[in-house]
C-alpha atoms as a PDB file:
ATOM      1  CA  UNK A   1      30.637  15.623 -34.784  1.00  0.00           C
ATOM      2  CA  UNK A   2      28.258  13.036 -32.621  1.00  0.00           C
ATOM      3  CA  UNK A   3      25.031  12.216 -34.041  1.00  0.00           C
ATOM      4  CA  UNK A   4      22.156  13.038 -31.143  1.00  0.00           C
ATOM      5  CA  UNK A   5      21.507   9.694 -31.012  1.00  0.00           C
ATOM      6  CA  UNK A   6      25.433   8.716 -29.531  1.00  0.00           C
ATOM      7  CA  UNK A   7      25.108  12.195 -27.448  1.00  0.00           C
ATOM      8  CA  UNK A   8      21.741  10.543 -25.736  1.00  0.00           C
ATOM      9  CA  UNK A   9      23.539   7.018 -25.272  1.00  0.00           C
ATOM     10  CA  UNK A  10      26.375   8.514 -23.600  1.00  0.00           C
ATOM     11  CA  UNK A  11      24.067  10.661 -21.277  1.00  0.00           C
ATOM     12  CA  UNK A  12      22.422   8.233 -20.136  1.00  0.00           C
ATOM     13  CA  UNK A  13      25.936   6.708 -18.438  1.00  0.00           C
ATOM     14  CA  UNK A  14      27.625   9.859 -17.642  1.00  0.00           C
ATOM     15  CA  UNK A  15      25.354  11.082 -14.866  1.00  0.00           C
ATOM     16  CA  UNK A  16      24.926   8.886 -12.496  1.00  0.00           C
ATOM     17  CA  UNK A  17      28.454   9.414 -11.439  1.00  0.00           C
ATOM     18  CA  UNK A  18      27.625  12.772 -10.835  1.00  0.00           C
ATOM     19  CA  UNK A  19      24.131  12.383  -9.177  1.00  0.00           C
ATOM     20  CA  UNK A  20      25.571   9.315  -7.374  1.00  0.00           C
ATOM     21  CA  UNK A  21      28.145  12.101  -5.772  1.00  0.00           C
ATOM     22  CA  UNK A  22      25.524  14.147  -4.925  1.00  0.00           C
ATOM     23  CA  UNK A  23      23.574  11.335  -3.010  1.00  0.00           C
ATOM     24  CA  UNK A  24      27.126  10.548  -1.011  1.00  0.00           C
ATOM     25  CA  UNK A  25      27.216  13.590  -0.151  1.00  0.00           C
ATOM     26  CA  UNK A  26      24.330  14.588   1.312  1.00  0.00           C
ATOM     27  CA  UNK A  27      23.952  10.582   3.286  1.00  0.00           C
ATOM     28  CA  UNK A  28      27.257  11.648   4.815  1.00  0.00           C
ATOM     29  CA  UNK A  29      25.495  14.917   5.657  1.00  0.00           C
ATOM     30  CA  UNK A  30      22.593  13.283   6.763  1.00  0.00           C
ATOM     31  CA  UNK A  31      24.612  10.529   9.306  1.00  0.00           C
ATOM     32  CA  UNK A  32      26.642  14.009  10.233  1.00  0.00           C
ATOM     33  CA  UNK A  33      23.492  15.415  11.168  1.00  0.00           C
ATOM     34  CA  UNK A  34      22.023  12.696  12.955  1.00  0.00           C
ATOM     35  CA  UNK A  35      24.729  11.580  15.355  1.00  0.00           C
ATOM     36  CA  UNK A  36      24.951  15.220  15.989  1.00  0.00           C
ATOM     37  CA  UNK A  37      20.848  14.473  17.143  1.00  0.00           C
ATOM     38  CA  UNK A  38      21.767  11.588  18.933  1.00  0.00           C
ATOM     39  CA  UNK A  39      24.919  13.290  21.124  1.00  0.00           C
ATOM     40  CA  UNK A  40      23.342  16.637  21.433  1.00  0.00           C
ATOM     41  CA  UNK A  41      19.532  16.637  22.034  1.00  0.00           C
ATOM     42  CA  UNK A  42      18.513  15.468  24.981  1.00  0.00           C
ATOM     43  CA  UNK A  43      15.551  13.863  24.712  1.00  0.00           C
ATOM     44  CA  UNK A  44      13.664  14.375  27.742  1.00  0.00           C
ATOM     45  CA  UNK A  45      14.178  18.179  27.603  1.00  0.00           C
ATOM     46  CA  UNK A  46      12.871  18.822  24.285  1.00  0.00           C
ATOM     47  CA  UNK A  47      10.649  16.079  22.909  1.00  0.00           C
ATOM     48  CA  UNK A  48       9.599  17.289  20.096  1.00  0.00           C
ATOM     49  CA  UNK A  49      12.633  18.492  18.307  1.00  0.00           C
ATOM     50  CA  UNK A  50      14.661  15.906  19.107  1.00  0.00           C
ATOM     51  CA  UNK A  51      12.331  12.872  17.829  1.00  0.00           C
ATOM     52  CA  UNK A  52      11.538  15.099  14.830  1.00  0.00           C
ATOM     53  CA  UNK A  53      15.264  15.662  13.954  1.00  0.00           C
ATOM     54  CA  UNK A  54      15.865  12.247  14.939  1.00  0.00           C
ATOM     55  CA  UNK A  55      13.285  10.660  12.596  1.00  0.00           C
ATOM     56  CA  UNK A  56      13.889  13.460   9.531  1.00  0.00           C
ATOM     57  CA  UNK A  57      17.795  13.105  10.062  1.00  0.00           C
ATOM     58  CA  UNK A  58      17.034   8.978   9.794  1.00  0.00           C
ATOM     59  CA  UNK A  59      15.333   9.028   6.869  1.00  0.00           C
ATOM     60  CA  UNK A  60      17.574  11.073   4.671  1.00  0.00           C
ATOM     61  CA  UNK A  61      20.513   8.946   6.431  1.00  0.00           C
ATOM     62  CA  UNK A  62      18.843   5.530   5.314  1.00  0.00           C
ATOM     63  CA  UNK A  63      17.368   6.458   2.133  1.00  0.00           C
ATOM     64  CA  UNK A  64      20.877   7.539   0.950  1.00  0.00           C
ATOM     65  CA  UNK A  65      22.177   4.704   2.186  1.00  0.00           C
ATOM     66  CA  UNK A  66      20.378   1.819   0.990  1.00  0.00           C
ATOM     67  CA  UNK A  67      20.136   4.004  -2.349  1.00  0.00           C
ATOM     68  CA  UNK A  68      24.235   3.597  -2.983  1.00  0.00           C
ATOM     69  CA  UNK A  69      23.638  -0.270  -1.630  1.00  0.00           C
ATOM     70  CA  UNK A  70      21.271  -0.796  -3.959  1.00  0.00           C
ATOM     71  CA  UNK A  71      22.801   0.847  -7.193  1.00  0.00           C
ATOM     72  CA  UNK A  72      25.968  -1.087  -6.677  1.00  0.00           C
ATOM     73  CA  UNK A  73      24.289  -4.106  -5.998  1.00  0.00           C
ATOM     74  CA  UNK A  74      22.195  -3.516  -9.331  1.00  0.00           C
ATOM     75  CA  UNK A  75      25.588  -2.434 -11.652  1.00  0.00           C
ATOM     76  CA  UNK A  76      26.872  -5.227 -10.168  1.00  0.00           C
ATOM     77  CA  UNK A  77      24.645  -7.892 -11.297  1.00  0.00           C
ATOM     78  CA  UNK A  78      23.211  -5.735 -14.701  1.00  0.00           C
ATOM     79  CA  UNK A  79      23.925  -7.019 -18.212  1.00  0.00           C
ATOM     80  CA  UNK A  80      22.798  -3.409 -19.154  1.00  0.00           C
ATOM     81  CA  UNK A  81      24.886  -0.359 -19.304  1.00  0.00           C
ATOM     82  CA  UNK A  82      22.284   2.119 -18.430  1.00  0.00           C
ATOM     83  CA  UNK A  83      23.399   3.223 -15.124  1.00  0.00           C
ATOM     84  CA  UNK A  84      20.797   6.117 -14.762  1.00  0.00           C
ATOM     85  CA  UNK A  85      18.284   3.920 -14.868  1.00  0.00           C
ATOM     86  CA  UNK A  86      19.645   1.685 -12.456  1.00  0.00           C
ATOM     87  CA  UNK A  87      20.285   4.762  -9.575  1.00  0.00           C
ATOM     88  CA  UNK A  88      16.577   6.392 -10.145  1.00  0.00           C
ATOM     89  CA  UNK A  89      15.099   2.742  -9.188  1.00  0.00           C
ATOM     90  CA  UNK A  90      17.747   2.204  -6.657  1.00  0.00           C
ATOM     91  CA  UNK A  91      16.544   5.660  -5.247  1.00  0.00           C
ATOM     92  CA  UNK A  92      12.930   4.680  -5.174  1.00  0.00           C
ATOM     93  CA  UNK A  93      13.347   1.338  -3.475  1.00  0.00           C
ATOM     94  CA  UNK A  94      15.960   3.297  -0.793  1.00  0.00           C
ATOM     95  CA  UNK A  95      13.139   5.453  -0.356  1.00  0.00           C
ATOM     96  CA  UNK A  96      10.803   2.906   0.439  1.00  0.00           C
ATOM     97  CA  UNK A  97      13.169   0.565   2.640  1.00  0.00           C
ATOM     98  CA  UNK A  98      13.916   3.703   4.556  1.00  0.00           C
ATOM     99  CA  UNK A  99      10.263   4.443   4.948  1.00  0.00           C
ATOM    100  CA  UNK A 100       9.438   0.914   5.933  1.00  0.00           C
ATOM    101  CA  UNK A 101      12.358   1.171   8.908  1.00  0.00           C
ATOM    102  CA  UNK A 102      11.397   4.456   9.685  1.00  0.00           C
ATOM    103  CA  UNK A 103       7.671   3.058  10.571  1.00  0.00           C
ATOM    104  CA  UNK A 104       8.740   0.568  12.300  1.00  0.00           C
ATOM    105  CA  UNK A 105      10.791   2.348  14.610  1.00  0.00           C
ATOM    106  CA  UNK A 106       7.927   4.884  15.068  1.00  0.00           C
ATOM    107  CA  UNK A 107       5.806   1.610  16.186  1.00  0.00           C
ATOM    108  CA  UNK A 108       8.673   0.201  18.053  1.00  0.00           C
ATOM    109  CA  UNK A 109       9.401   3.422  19.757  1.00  0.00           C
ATOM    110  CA  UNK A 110       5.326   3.915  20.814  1.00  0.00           C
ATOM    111  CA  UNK A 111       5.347  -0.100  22.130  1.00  0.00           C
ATOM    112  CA  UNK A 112       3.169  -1.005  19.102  1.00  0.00           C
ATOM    113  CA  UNK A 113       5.305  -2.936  17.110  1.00  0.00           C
ATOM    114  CA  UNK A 114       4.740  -6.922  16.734  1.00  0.00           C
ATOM    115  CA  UNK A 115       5.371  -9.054  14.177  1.00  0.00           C
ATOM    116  CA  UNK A 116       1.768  -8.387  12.025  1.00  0.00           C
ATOM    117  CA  UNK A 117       1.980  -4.643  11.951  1.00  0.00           C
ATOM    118  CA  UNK A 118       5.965  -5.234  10.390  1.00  0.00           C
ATOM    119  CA  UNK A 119       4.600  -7.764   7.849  1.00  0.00           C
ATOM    120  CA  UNK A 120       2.195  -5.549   7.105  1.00  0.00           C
ATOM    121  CA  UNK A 121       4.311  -2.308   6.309  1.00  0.00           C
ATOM    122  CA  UNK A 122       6.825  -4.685   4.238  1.00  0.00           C
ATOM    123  CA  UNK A 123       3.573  -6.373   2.312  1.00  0.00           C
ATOM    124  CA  UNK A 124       2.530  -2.653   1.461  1.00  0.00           C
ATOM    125  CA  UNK A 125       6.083  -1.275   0.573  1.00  0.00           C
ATOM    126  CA  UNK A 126       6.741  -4.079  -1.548  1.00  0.00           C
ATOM    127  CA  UNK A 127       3.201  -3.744  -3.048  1.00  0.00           C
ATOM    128  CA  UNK A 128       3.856   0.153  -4.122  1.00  0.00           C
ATOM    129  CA  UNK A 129       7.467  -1.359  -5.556  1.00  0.00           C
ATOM    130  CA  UNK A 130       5.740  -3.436  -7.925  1.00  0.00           C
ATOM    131  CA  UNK A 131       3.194  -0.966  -8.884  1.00  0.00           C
ATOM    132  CA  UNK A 132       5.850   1.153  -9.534  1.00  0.00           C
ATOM    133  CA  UNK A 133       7.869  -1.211 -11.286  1.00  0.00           C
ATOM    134  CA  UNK A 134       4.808  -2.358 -13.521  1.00  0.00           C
ATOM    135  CA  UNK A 135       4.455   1.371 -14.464  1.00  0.00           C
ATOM    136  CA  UNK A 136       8.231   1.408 -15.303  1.00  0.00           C
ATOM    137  CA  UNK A 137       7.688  -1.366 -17.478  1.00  0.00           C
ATOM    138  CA  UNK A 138       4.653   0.016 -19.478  1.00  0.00           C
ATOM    139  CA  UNK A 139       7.087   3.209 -20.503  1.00  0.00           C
END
C-alpha cells in the first residue's frame, strides 16, 4: 500500500503528460482552425467575423504553442522533477507572450504600431510575469 504522501509525489509528475496532451491537442485544433480563417474568410466581405476568428483562432494557436515551447524548454533545463509545476507556469507565460503578439498585431494591423507602444506592452507583460511569479513564490 502507498503512503499519501508517495501517492501526492507521484501526482504531481503523472499529469502533465496528460494535460500536456490535452494542450497539443487543442493548439493543433486551434492552427486547424485558423488556417481554415485565413483560406476561407474573405476579409473584405465580412469584416467582422473574419478579424474576430482571426484574432480568437491566434490566440488559442499561440498560447498553446509557446505553452509546449516553454514547458520543454523548462524540463529541459530543471533540476526539479515537478513537471506540473513547470506546465501551469509555462501556460501562464504562453498566455501572456500570446497576448503581447496578439496586441501588437492589433496595433500593427490599425497602423499604430512603433517601437514605444511594443516596448511598452512587453514592459507590462513582463511586469504581470513577475507579479505573478512573486505570488508563486510567497505560496
Amino acid at each position: 500500500m502507498h503512503s499519501s504522501k508517495e501517492r501526492n509525489k507521484n501526482l504531481l509528475h503523472i499529469p502533465h503528460f496528460r494535460i500536456l496532451g490535452m494542450i497539443s491537442l487543442a493548439t493543433i485544433v486551434s492552427w486547424a482552425a485558423w488556417a481554415l480563417v485565413i483560406l476561407k474568410l474573405d476579409p473584405y466581405e465580412s469584416v467582422d467575423l473574419a478579424l474576430s476568428l482571426f484574432f480568437i483562432t491566434s490566440v488559442l494557436a499561440l498560447s498553446g504553442t509557446f505553452t509546449i515551447i516553454l514547458f520543454f524548454l523548462k524540463k529541459w533545463r530543471a533540476e526539479d522533477n515537478v513537471y506540473l509545476k513547470h506546465l501551469i507556469i509555462s501556460l501562464r507565460q504562453g498566455v501572456l507572450l500570446s497576448a503581447c503578439t496578439n496586441i501588437c498585431l492589433v496595433l500593427l494591423m490599425l497602423g499604430l504600431l512603433r517601437i514605444w507602444n511594443g516596448l511598452i506592452i512587453v514592459t507590462v507583460m513582463t511586469l504581470l510575469e513577475f507579479y505573478f511569479s512573486g505570488k508563486d513564490e510567497l505560496r
